[in-house]
PDB file of N, CA and C in Angstrom:
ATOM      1  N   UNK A   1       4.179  -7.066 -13.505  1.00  0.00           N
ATOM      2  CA  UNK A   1       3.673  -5.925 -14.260  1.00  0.00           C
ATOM      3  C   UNK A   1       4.387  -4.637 -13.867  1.00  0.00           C
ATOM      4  N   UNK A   2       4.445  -4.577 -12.872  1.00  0.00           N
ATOM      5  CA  UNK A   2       4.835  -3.270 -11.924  1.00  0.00           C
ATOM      6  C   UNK A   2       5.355  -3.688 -10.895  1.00  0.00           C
ATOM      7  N   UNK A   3       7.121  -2.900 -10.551  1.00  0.00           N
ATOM      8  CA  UNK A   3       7.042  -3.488  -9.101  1.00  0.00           C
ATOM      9  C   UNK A   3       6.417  -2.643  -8.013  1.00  0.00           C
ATOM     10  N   UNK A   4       6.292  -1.418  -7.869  1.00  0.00           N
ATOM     11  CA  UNK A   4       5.807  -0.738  -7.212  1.00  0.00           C
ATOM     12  C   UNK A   4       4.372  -0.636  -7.059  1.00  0.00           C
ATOM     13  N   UNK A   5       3.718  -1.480  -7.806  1.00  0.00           N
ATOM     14  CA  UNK A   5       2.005  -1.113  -7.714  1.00  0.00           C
ATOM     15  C   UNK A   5       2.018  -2.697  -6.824  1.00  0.00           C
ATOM     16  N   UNK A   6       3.032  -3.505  -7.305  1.00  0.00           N
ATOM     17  CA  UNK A   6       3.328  -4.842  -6.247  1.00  0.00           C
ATOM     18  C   UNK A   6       3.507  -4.284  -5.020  1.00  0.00           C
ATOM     19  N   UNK A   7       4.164  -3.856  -4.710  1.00  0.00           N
ATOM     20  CA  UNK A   7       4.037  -3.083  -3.244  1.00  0.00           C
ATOM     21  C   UNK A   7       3.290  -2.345  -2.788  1.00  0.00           C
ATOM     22  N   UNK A   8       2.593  -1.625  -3.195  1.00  0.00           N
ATOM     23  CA  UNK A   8       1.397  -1.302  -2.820  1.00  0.00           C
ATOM     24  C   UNK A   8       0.501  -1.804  -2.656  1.00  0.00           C
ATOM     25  N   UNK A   9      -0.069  -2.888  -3.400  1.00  0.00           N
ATOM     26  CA  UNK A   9      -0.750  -4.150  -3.408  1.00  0.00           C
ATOM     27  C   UNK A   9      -0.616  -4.849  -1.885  1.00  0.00           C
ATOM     28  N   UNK A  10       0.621  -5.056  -1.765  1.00  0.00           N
ATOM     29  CA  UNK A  10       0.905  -5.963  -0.369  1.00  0.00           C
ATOM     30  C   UNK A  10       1.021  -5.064   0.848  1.00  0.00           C
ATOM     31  N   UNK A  11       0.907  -3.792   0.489  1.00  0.00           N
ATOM     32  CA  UNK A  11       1.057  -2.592   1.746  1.00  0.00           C
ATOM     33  C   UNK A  11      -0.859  -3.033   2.171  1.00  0.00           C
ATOM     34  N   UNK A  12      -1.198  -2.239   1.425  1.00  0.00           N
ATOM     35  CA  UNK A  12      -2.388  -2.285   1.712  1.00  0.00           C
ATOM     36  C   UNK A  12      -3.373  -3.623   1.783  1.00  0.00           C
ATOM     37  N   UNK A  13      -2.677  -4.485   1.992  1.00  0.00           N
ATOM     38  CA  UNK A  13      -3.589  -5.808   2.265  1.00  0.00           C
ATOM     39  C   UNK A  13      -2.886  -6.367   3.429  1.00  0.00           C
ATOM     40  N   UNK A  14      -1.526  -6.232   3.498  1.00  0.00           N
ATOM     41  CA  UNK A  14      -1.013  -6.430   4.745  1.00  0.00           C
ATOM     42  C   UNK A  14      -1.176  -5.580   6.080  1.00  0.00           C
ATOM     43  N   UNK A  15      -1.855  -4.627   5.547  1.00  0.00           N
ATOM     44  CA  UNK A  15      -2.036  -3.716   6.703  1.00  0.00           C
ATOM     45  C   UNK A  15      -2.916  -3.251   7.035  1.00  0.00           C
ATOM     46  N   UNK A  16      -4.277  -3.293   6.576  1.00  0.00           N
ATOM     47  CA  UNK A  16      -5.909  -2.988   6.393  1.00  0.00           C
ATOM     48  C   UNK A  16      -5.719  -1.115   6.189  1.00  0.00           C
ATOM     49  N   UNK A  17      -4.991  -0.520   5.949  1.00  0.00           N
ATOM     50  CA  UNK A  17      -5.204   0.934   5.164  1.00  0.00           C
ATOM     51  C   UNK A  17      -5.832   0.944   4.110  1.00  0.00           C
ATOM     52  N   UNK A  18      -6.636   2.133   4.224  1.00  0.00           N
ATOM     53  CA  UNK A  18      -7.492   2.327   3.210  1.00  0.00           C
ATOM     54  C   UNK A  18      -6.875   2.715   1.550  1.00  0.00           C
ATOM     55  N   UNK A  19      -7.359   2.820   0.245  1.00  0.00           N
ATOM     56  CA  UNK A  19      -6.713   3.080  -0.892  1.00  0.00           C
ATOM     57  C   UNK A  19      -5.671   4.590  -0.221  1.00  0.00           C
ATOM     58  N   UNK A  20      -6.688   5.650   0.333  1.00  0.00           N
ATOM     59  CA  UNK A  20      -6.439   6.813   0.598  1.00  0.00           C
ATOM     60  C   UNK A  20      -5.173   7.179   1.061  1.00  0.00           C
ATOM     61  N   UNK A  21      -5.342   5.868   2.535  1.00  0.00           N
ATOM     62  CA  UNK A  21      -4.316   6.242   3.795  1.00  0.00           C
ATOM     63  C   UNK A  21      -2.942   5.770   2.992  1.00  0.00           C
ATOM     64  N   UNK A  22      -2.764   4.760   2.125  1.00  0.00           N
ATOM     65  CA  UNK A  22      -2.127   4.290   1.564  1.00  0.00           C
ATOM     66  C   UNK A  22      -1.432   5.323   0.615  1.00  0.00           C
ATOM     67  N   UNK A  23      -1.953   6.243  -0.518  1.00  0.00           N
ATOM     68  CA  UNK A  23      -1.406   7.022  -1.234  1.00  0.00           C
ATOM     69  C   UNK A  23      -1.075   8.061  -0.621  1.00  0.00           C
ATOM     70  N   UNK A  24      -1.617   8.549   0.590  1.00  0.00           N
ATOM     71  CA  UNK A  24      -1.173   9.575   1.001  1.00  0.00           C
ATOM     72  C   UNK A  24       0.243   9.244   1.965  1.00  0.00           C
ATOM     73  N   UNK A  25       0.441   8.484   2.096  1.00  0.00           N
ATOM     74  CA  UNK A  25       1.868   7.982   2.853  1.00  0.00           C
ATOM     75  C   UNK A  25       2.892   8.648   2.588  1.00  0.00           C
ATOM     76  N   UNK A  26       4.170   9.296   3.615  1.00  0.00           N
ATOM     77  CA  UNK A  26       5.371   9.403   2.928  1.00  0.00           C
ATOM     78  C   UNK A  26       6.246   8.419   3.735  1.00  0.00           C
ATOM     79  N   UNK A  27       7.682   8.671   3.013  1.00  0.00           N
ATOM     80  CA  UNK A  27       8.660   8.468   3.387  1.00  0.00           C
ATOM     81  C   UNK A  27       8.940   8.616   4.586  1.00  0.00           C
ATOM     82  N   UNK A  28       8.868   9.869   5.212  1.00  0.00           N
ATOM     83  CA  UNK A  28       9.410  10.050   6.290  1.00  0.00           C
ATOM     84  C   UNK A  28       8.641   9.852   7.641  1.00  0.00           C
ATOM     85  N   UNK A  29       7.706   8.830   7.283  1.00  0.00           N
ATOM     86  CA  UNK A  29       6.243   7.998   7.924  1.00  0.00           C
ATOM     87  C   UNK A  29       6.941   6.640   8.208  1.00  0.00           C
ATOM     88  N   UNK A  30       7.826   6.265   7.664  1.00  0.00           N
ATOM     89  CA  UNK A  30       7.809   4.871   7.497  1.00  0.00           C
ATOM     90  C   UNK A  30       9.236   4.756   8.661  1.00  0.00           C
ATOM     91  N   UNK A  31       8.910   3.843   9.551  1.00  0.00           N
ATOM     92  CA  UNK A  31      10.670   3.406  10.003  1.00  0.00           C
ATOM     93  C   UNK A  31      10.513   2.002   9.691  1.00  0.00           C
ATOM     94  N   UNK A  32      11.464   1.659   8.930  1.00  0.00           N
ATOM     95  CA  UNK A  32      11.712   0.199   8.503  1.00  0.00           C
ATOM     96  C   UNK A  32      11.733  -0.703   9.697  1.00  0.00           C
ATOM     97  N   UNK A  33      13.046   0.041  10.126  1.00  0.00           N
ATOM     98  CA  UNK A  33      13.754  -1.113  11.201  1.00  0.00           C
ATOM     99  C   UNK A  33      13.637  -1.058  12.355  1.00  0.00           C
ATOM    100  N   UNK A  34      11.617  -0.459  12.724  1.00  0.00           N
ATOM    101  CA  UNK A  34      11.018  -0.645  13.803  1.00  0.00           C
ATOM    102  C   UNK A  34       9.623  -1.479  13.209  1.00  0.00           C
ATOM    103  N   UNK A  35       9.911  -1.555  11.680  1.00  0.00           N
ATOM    104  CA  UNK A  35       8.245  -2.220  11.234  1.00  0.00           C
ATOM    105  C   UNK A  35       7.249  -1.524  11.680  1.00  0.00           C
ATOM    106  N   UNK A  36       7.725  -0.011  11.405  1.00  0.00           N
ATOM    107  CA  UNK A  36       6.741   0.654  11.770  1.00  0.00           C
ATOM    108  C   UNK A  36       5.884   2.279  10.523  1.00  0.00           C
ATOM    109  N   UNK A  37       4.944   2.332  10.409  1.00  0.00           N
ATOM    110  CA  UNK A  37       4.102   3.535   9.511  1.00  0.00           C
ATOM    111  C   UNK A  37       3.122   3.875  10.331  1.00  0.00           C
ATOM    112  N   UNK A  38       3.441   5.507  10.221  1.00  0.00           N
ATOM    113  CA  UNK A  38       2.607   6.385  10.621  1.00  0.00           C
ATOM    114  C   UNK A  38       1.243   6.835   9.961  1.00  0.00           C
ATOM    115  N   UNK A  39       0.310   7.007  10.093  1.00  0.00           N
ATOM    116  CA  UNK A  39      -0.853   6.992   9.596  1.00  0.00           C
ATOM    117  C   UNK A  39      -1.894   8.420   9.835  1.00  0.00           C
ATOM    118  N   UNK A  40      -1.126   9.508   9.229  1.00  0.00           N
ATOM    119  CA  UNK A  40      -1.318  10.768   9.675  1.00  0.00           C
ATOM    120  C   UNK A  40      -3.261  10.912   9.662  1.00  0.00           C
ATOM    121  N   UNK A  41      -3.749  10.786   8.716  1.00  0.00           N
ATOM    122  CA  UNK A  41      -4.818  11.003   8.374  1.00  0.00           C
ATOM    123  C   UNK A  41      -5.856   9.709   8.011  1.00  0.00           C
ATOM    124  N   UNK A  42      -6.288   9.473   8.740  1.00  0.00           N
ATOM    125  CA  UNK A  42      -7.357   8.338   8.294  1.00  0.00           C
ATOM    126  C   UNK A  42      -9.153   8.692   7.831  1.00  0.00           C
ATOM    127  N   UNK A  43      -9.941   7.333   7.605  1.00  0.00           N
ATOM    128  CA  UNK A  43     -11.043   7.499   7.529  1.00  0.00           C
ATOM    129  C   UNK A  43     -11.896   8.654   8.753  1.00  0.00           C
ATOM    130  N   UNK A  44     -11.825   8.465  10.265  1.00  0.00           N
ATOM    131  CA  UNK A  44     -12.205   8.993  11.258  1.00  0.00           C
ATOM    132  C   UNK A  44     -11.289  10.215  11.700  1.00  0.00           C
ATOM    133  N   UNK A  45     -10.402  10.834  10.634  1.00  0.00           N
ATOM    134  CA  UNK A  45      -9.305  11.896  11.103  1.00  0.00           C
ATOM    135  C   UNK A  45      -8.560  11.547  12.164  1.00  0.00           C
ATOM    136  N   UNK A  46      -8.533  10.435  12.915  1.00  0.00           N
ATOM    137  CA  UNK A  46      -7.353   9.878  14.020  1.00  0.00           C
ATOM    138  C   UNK A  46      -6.057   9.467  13.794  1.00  0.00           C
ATOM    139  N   UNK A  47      -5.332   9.718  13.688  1.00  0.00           N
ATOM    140  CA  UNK A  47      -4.347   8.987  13.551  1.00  0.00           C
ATOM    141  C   UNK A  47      -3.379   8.131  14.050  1.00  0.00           C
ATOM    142  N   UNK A  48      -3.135   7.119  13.198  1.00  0.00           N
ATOM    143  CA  UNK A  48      -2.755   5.840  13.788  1.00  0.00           C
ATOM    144  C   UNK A  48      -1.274   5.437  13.432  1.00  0.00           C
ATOM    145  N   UNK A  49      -1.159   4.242  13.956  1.00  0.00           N
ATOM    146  CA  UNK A  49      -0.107   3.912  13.953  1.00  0.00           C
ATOM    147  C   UNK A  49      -0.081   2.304  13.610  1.00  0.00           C
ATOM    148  N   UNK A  50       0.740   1.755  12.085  1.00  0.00           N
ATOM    149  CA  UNK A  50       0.205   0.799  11.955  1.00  0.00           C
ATOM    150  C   UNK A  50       1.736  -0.403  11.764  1.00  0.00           C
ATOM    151  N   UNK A  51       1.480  -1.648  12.209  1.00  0.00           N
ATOM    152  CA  UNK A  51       2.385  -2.531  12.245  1.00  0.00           C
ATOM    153  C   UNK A  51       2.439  -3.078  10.843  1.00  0.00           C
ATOM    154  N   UNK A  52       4.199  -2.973  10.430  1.00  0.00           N
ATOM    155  CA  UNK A  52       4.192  -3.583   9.220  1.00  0.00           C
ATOM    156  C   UNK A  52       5.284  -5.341   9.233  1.00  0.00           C
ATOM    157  N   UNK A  53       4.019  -6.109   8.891  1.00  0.00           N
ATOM    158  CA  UNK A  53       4.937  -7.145   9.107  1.00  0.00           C
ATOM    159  C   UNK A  53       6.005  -7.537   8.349  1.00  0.00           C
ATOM    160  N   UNK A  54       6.753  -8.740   8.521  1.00  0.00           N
ATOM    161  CA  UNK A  54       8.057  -8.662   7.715  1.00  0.00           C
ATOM    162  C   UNK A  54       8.357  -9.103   6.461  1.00  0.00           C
ATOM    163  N   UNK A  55       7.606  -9.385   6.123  1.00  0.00           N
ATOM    164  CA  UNK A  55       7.297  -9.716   4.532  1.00  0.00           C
ATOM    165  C   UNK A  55       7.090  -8.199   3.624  1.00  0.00           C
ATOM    166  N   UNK A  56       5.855  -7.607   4.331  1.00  0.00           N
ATOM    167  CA  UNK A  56       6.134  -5.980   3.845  1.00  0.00           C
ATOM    168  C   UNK A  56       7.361  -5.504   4.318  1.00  0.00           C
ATOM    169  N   UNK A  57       8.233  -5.235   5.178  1.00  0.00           N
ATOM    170  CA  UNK A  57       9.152  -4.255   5.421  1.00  0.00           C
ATOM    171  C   UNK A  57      10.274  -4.952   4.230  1.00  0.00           C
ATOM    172  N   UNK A  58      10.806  -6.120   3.784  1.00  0.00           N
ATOM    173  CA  UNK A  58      11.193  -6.479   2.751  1.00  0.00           C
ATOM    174  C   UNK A  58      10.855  -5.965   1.690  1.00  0.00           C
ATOM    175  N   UNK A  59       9.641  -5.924   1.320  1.00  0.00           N
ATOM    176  CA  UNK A  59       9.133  -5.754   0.123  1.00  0.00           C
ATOM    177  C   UNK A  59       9.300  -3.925   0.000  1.00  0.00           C
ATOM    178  N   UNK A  60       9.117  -3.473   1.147  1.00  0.00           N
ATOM    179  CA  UNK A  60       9.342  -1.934   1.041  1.00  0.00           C
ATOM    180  C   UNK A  60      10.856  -1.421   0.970  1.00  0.00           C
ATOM    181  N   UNK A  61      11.883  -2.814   1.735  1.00  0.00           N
ATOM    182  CA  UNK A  61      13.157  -2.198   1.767  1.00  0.00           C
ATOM    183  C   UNK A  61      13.601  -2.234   0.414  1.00  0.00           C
ATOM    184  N   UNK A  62      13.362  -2.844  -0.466  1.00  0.00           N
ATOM    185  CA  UNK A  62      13.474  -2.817  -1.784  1.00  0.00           C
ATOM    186  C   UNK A  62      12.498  -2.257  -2.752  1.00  0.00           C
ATOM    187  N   UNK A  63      11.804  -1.325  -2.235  1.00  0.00           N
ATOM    188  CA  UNK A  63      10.924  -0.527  -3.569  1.00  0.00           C
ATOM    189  C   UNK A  63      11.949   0.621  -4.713  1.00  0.00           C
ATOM    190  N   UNK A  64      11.089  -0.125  -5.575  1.00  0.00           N
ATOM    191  CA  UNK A  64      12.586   0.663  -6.709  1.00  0.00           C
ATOM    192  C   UNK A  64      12.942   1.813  -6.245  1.00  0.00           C
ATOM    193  N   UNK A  65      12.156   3.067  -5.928  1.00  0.00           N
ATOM    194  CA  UNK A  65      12.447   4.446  -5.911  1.00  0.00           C
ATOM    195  C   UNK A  65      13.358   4.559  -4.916  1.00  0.00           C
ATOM    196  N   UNK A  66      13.601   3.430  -4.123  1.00  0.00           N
ATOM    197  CA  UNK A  66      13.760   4.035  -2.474  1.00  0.00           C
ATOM    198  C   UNK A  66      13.045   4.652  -1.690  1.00  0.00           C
ATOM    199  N   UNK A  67      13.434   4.684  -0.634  1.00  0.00           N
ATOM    200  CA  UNK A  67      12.753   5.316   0.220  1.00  0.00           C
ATOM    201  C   UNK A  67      13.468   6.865   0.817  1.00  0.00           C
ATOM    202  N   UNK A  68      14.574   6.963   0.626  1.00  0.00           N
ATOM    203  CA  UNK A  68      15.515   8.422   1.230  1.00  0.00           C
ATOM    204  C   UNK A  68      14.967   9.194   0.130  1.00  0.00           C
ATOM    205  N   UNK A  69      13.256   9.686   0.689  1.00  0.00           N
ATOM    206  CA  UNK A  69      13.074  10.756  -0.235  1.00  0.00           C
ATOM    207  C   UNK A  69      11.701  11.656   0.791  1.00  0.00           C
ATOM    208  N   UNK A  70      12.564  11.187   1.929  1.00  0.00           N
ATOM    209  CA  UNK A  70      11.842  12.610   3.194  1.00  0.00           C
ATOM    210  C   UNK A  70      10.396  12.693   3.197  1.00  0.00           C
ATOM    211  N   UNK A  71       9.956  13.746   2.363  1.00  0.00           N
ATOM    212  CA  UNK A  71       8.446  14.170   2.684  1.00  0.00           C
ATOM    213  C   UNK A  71       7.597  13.781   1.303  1.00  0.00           C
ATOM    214  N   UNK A  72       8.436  12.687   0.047  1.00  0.00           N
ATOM    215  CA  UNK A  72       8.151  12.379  -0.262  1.00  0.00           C
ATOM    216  C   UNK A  72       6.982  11.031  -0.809  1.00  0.00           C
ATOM    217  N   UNK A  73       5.956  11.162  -1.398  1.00  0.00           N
ATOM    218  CA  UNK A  73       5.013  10.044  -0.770  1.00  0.00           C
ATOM    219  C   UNK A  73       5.914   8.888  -1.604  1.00  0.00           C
ATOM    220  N   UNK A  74       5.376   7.802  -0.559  1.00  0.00           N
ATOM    221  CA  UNK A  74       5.718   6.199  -0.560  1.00  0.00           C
ATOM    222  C   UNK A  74       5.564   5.797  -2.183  1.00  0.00           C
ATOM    223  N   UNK A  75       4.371   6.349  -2.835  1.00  0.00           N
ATOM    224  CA  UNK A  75       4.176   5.444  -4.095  1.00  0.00           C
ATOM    225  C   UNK A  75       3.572   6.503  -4.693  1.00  0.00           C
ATOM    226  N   UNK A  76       4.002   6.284  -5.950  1.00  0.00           N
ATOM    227  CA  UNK A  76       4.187   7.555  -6.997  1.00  0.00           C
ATOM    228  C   UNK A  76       1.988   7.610  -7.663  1.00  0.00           C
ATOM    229  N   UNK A  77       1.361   6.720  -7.046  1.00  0.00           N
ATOM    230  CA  UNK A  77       0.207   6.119  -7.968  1.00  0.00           C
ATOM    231  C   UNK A  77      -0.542   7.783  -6.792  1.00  0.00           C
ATOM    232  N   UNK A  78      -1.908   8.163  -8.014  1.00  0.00           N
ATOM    233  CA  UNK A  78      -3.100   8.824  -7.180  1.00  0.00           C
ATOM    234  C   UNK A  78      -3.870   8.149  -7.621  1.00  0.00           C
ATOM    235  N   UNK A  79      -5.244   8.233  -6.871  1.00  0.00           N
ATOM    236  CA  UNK A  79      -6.343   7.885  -7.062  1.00  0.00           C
ATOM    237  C   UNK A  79      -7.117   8.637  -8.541  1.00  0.00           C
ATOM    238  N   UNK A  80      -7.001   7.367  -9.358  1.00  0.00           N
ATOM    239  CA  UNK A  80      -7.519   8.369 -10.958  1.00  0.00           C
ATOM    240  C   UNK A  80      -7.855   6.978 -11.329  1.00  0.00           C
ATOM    241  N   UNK A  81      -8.054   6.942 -12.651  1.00  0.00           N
ATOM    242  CA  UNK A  81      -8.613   5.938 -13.799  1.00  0.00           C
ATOM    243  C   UNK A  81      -7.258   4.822 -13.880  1.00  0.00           C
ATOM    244  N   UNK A  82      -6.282   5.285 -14.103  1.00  0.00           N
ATOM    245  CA  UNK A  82      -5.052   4.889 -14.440  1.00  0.00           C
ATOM    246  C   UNK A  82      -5.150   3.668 -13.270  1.00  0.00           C
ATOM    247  N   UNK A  83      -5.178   4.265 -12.391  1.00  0.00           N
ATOM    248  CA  UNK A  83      -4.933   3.156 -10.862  1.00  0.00           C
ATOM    249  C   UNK A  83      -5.474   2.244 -11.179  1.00  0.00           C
ATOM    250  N   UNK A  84      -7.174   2.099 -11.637  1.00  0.00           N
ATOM    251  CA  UNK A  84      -7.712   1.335 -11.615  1.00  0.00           C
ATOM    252  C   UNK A  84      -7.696   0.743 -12.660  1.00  0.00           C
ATOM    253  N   UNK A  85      -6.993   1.016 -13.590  1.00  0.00           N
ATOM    254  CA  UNK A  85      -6.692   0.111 -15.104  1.00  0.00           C
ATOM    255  C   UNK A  85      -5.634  -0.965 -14.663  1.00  0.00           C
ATOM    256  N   UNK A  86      -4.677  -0.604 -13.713  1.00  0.00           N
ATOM    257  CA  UNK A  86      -3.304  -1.002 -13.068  1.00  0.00           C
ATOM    258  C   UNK A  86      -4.174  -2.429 -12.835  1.00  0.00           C
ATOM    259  N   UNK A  87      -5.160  -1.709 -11.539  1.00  0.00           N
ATOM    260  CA  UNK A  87      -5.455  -2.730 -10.861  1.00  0.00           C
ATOM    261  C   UNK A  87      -6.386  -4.156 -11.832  1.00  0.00           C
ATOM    262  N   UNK A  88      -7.026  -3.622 -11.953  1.00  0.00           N
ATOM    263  CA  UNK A  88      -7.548  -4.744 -13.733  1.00  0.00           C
ATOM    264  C   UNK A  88      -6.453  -5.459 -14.251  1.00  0.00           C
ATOM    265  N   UNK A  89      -5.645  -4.689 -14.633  1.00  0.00           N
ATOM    266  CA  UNK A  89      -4.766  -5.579 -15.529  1.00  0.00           C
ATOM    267  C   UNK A  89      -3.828  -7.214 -14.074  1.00  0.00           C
ATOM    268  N   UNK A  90      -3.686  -6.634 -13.386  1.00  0.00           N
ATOM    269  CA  UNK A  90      -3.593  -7.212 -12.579  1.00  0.00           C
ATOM    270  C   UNK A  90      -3.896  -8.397 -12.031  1.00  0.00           C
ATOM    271  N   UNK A  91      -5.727  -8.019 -11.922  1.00  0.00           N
ATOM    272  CA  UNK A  91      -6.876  -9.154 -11.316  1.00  0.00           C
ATOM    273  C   UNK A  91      -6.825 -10.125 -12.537  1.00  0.00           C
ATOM    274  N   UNK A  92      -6.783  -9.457 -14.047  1.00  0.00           N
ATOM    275  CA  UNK A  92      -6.683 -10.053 -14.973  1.00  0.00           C
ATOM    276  C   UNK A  92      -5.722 -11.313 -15.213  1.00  0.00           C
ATOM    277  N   UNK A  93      -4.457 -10.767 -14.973  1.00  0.00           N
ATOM    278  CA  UNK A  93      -3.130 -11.772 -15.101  1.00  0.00           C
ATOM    279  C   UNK A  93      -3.452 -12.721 -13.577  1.00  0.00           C
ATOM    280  N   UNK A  94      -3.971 -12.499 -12.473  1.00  0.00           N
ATOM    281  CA  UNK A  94      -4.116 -13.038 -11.441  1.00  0.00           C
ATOM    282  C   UNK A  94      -4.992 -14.678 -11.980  1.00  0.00           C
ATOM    283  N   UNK A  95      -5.940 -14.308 -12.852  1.00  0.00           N
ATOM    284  CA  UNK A  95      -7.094 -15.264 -12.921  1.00  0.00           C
ATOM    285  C   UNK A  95      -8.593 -14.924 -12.801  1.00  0.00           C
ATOM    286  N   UNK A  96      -9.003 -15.906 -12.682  1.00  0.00           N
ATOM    287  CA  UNK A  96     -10.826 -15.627 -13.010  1.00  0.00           C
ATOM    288  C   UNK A  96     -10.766 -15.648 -10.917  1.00  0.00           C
ATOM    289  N   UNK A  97     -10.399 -16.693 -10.381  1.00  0.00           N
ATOM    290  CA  UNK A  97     -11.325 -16.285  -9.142  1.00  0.00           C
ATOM    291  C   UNK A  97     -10.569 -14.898  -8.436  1.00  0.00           C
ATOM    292  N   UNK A  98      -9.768 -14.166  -8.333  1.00  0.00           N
ATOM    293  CA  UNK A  98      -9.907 -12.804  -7.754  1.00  0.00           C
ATOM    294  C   UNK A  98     -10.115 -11.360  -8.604  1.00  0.00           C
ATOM    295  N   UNK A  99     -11.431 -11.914  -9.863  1.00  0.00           N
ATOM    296  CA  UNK A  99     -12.573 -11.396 -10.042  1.00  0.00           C
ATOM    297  C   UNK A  99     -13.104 -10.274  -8.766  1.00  0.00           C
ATOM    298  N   UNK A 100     -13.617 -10.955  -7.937  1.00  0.00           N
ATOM    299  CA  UNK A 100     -14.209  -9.835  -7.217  1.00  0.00           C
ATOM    300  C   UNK A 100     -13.146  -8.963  -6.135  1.00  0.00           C
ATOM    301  N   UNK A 101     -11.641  -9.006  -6.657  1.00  0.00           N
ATOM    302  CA  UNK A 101     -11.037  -8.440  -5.381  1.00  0.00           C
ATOM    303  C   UNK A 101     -10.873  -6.778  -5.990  1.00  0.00           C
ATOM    304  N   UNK A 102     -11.084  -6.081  -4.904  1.00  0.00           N
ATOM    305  CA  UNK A 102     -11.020  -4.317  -5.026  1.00  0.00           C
ATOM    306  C   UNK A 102     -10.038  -3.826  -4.141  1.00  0.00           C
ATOM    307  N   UNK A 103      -9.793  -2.065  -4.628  1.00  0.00           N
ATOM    308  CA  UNK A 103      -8.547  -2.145  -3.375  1.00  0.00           C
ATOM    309  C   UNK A 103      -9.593  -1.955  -2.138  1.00  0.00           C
ATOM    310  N   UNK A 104     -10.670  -1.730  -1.839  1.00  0.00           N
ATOM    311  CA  UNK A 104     -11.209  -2.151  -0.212  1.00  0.00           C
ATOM    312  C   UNK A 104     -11.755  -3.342   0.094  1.00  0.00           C
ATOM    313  N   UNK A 105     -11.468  -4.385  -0.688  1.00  0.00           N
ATOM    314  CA  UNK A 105     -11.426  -5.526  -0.234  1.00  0.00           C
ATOM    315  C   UNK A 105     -10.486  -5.699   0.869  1.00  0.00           C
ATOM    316  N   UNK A 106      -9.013  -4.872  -0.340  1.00  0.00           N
ATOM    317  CA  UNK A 106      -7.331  -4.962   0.554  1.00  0.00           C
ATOM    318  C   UNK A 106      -7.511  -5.089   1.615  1.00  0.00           C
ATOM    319  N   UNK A 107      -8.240  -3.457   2.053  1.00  0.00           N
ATOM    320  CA  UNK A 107      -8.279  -3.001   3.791  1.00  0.00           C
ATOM    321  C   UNK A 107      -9.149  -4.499   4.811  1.00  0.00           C
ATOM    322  N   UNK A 108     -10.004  -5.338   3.627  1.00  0.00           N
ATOM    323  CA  UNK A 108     -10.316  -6.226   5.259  1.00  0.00           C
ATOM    324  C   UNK A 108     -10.041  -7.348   5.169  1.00  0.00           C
ATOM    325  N   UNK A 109      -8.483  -7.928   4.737  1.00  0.00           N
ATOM    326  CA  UNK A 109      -8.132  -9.199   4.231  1.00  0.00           C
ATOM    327  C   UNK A 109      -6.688  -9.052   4.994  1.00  0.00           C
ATOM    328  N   UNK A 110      -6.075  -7.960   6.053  1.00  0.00           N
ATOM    329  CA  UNK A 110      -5.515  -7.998   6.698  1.00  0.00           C
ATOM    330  C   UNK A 110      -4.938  -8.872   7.789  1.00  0.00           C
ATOM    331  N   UNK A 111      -6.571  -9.021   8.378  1.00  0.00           N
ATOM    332  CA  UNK A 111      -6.124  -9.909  10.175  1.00  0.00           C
ATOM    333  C   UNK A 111      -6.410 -11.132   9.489  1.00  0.00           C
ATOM    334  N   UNK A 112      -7.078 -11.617   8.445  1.00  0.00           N
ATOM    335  CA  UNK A 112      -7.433 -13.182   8.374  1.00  0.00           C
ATOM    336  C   UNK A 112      -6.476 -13.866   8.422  1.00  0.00           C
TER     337      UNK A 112
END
């Protein structure tokens, strides 16, 4: 459907970030080729530091936009209606059983 809402998809399920921590991401957060994202602002205002495994750092080394775009955020999506039409159409083409998946499902389907 999208490749970039595909990556976002697998950011945030591979990594238990919230919809939030996720859109608010930039570029210049991310080091690839330590598998590593910075996590300026979270749910509890702490910020973290989160491991990206290697299936995501693939999937990010190839996000269409690129990434050499500094203080630019990671993924062009905000939190609006639109997102969540994305995400529908999605669950839709997926099938009937991930019916009940949401993006905060994403955040706790991480460590399993």
């Amino acid at each position: 459907m999208d490749a970039e809402l595909g990556i976002f998809l697998v950011f945030l399920c591979y990594t238990g970030c919230r919809l939030n921590e996720g859109l608010r991401l930039t570029c210049d957060r991310l080091i690839l080729g330590e598998a590593f994202a910075y996590i300026e602002q979270t749910k509890n205002d702490d910020p973290r530091g989160v491991h990206l495994p290697p299936y995501l750092v693939a999937q990010l080394a190839n996000h269409p936009r690129g990434l050499d775009r500094g203080k630019q955020k990671v993924f062009r999506f905000r939190k609006c209606g639109r997102l969540y039409t994305l995400m529908a159409k999605a669950k839709e083409a997926a099938g009937p059983d991930l019916a009940f998946v949401s993006f905060h499902i994403l955040c706790h389907t991480w460590a399993t």
